[in-house]
N, C-alpha and C. Protein backbone atom coordinates (compact mmCIF):
# COMPACT_ATOMS: atom_id res chain seq x y z
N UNK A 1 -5.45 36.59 -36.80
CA UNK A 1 -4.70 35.39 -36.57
C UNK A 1 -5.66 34.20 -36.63
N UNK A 2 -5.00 33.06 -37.15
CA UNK A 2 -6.01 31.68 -37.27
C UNK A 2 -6.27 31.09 -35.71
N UNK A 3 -7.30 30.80 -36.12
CA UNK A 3 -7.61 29.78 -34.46
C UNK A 3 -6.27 28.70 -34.63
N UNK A 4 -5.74 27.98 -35.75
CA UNK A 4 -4.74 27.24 -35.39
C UNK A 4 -3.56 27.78 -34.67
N UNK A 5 -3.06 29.11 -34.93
CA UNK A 5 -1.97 29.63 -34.59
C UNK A 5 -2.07 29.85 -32.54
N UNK A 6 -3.06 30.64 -32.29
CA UNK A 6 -3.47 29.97 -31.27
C UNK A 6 -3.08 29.11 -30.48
N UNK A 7 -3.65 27.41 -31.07
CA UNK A 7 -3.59 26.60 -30.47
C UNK A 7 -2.04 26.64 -30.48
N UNK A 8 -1.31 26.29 -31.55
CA UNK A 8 -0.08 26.56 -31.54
C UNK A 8 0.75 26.81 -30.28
N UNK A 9 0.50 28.42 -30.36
CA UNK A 9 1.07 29.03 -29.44
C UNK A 9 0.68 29.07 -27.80
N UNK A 10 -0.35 28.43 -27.40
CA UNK A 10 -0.71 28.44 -25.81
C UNK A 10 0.23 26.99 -25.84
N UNK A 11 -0.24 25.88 -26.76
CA UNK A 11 0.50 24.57 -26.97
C UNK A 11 2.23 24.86 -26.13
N UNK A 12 2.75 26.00 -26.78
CA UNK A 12 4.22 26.16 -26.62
C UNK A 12 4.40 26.52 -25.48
N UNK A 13 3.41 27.32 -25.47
CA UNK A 13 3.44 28.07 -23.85
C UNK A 13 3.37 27.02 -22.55
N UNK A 14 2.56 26.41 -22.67
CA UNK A 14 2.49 25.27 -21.63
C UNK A 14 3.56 24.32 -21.38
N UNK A 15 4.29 23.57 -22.98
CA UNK A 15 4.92 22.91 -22.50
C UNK A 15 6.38 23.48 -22.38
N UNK A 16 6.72 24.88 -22.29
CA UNK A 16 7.65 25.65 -21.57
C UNK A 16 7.41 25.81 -20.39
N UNK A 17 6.47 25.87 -19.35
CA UNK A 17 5.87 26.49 -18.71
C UNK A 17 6.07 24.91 -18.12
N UNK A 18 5.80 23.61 -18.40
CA UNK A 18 6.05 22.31 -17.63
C UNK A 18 7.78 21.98 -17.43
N UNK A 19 8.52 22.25 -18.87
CA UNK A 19 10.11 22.25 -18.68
C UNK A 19 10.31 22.66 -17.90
N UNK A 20 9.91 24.26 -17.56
CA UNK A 20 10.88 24.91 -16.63
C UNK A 20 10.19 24.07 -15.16
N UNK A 21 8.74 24.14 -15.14
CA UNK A 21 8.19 23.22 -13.65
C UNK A 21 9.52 21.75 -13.59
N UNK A 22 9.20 21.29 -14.80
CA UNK A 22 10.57 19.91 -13.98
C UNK A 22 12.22 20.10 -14.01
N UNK A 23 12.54 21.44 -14.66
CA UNK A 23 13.33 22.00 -13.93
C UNK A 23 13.72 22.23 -12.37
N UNK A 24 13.00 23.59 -12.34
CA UNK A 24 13.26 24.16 -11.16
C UNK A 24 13.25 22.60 -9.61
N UNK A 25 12.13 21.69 -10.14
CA UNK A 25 11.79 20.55 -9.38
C UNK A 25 13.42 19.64 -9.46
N UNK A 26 13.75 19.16 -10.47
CA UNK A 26 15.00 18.94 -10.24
C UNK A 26 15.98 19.40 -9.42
N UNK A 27 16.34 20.96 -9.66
CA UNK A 27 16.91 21.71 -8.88
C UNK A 27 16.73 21.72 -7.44
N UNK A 28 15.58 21.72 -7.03
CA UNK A 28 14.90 21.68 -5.61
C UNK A 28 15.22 20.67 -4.84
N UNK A 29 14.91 19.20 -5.80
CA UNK A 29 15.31 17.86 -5.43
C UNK A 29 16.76 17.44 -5.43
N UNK A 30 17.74 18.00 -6.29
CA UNK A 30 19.07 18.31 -5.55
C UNK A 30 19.18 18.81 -4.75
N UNK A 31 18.78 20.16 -4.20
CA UNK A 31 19.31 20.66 -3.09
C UNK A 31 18.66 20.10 -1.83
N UNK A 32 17.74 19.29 -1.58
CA UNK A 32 17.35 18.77 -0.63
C UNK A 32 18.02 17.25 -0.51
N UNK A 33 18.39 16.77 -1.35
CA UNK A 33 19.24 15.42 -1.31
C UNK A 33 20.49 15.76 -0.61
N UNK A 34 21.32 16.92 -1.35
CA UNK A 34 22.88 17.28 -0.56
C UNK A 34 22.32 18.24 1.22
N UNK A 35 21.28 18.94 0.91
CA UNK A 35 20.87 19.21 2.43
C UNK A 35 20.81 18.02 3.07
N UNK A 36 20.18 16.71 2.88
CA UNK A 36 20.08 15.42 3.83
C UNK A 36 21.45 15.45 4.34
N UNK A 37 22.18 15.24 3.04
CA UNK A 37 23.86 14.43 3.50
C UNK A 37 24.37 15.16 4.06
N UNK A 38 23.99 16.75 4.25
CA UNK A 38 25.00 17.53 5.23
C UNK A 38 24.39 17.41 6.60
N UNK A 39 23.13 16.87 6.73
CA UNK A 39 22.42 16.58 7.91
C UNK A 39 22.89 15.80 8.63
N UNK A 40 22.90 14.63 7.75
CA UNK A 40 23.09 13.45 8.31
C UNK A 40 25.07 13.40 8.51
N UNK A 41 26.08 14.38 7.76
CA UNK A 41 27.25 14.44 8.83
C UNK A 41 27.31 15.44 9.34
N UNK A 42 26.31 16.29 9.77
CA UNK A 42 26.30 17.03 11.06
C UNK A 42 25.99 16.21 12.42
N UNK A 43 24.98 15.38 11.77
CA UNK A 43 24.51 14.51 12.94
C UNK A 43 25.39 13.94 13.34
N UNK A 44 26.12 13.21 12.66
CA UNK A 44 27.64 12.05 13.35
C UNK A 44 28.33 13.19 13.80
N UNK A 45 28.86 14.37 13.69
CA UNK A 45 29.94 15.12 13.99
C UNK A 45 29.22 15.56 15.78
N UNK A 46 28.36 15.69 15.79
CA UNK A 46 27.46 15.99 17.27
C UNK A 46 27.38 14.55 17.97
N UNK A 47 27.19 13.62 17.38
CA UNK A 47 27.34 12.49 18.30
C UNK A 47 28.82 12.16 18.72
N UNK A 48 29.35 13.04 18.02
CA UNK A 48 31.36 12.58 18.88
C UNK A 48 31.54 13.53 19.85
N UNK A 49 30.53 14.65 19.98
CA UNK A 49 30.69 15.48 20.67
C UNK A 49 30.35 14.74 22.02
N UNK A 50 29.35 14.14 21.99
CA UNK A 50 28.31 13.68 23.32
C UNK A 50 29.10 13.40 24.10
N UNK A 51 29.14 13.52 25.44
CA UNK A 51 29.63 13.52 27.05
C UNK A 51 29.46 12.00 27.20
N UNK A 52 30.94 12.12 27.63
CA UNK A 52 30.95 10.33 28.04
C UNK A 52 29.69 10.29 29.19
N UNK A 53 29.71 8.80 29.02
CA UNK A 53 28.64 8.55 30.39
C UNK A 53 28.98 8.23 31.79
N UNK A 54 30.30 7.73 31.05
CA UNK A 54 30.85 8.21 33.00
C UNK A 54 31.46 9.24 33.06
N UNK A 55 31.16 10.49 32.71
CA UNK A 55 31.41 11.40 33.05
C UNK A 55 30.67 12.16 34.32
N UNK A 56 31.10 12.79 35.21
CA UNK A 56 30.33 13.36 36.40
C UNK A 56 29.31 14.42 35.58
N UNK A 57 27.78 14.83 35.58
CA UNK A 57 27.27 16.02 35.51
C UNK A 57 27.16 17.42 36.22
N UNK A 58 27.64 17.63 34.89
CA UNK A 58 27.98 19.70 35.25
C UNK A 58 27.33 20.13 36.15
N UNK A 59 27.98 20.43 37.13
CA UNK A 59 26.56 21.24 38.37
C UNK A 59 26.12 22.40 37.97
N UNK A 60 24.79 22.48 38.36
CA UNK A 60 23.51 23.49 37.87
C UNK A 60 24.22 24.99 38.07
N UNK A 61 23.71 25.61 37.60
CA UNK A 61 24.24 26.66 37.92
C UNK A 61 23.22 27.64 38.68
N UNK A 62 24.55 28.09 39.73
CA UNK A 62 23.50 29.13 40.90
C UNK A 62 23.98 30.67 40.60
N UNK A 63 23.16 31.49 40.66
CA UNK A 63 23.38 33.34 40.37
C UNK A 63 24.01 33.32 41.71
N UNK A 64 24.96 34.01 41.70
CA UNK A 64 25.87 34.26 42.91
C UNK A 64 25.23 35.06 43.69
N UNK A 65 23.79 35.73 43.56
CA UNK A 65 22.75 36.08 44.69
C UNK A 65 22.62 35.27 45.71
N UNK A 66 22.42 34.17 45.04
CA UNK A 66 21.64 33.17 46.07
C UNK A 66 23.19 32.56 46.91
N UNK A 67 24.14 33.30 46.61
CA UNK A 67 24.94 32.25 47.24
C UNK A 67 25.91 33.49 48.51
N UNK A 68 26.59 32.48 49.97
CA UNK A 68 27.18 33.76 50.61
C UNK A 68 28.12 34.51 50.03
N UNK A 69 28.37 35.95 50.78
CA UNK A 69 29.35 37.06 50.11
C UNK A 69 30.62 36.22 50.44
N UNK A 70 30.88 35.72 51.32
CA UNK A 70 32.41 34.95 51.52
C UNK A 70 32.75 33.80 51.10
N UNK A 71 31.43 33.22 50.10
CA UNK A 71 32.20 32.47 49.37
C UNK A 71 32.26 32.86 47.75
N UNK A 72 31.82 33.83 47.28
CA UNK A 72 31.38 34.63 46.39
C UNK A 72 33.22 35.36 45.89
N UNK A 73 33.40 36.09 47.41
CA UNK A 73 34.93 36.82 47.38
C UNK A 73 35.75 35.61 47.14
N UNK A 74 35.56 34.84 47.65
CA UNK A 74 36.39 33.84 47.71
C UNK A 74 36.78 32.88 46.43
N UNK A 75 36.01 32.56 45.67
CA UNK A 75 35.39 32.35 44.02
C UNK A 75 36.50 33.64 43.38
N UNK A 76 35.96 34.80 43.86
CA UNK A 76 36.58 36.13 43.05
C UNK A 76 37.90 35.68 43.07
N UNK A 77 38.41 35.57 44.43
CA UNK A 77 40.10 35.98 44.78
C UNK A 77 40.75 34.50 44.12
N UNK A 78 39.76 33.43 44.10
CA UNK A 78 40.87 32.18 43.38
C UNK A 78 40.84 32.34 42.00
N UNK A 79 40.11 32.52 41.14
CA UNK A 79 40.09 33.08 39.94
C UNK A 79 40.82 33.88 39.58
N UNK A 80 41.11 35.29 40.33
CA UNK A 80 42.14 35.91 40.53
C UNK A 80 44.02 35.75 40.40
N UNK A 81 43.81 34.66 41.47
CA UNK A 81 44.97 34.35 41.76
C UNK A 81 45.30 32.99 40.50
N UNK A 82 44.22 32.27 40.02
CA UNK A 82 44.66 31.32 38.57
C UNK A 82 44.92 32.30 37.77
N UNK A 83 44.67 33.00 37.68
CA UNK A 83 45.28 34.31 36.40
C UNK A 83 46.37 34.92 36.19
N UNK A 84 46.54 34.87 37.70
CA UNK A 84 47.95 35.42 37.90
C UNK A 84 48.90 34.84 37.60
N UNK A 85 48.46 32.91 38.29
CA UNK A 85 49.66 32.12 37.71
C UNK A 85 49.96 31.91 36.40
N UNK A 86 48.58 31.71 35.79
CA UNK A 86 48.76 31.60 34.50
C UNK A 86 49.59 32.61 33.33
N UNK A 87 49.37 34.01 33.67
CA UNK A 87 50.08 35.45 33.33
C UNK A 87 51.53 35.21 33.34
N UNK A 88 51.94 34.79 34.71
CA UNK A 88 53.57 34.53 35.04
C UNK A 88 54.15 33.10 34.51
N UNK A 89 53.38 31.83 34.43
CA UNK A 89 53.92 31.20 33.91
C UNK A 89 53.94 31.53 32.02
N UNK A 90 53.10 32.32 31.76
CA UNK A 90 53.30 32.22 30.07
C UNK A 90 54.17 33.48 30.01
N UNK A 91 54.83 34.57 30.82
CA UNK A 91 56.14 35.01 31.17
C UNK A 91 57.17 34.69 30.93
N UNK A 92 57.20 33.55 31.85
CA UNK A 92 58.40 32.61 32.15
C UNK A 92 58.94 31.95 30.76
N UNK A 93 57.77 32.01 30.03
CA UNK A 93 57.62 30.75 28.93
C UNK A 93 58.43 31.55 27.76
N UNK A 94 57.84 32.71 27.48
CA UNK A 94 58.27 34.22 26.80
C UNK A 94 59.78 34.39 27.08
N UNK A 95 60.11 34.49 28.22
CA UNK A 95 61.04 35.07 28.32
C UNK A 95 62.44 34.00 28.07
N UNK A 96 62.05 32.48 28.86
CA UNK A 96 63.16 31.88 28.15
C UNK A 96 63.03 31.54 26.66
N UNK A 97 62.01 31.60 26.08
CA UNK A 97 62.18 31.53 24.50
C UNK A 97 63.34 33.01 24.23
N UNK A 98 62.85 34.30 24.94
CA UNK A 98 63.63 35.16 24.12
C UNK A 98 64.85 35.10 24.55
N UNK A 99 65.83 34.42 25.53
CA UNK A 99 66.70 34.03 25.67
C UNK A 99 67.51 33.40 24.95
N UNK A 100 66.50 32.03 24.62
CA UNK A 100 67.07 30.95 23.63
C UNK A 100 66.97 31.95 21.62
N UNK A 101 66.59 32.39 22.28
CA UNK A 101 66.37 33.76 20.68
C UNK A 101 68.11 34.41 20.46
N UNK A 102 68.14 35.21 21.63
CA UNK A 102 69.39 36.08 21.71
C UNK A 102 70.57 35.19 21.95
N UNK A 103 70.69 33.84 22.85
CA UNK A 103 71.91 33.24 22.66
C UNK A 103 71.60 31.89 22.46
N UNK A 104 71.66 31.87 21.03
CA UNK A 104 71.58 30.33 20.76
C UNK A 104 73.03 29.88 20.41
N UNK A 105 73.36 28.81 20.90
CA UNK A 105 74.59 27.94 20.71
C UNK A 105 75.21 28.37 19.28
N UNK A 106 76.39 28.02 19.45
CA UNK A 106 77.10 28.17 18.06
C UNK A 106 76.65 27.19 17.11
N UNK A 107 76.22 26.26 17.13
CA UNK A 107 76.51 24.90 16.82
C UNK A 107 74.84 24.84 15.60
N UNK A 108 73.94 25.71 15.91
CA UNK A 108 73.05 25.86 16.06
C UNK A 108 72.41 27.34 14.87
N UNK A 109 73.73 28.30 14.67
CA UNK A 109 73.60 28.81 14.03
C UNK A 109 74.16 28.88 12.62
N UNK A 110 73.97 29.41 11.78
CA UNK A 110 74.33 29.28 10.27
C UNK A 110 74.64 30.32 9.87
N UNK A 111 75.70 29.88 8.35
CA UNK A 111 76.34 31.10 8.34
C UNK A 111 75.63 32.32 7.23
N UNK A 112 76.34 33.27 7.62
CA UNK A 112 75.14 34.42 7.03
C UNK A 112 75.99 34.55 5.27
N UNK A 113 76.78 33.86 4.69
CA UNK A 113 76.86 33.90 3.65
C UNK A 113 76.25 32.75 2.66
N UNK A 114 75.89 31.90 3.47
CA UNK A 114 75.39 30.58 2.85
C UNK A 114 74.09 30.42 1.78
């Protein structure tokens, strides 16, 4: 092979070898431009989150070790008992829907040939 062919061919090689470099660099530099903008509305979407400032702060939290057994049971049994209400009122809620299910007004229903 000639020494020109050679040159030639490393010649080609390189400046393939730079295309694809400002390629892939392009590529890179898009995806870090649309990474910013999803940054920057993640960031606003977390600042709507933020806790008003007059809001009272969350009290610390204590391991129910450190705290007495009678007020501990007592914690247990109201928790308890919100569950319960909550259970019976979404009951209540159930059951007159399936009411209003089985007798709905005449006025209200349609006819089954229509």
């Amino acid at each position: 092979m000639a020494w020109w062919s050679w040159v030639l061919l490393w010649t080609g090689l390189v400046l393939v070898l730079l295309g694809m470099l400002a390629w892939f660099g392009q590529v890179l530099f898009r995806k870090a431009v649309r990474t910013m903008e999803a940054l920057e509305a993640l960031a606003e979407q977390v600042a709507g989150l933020e806790l008003a400032p007059e809001a009272p702060p969350r009290p610390r939290f204590r391991p129910a070790v450190f705290e007495e057994t009678a007020d501990v049971l007592l914690a247990v049994e109201l928790g308890r008992a919100e569950r319960r209400h909550r259970r019976q009122l979404r009951r209540d809620r159930l059951v007159a829907r399936g009411k209003l299910l089985q007798h709905a007004p005449s006025n209200q229903r349609t006819d089954s040939h229509a």
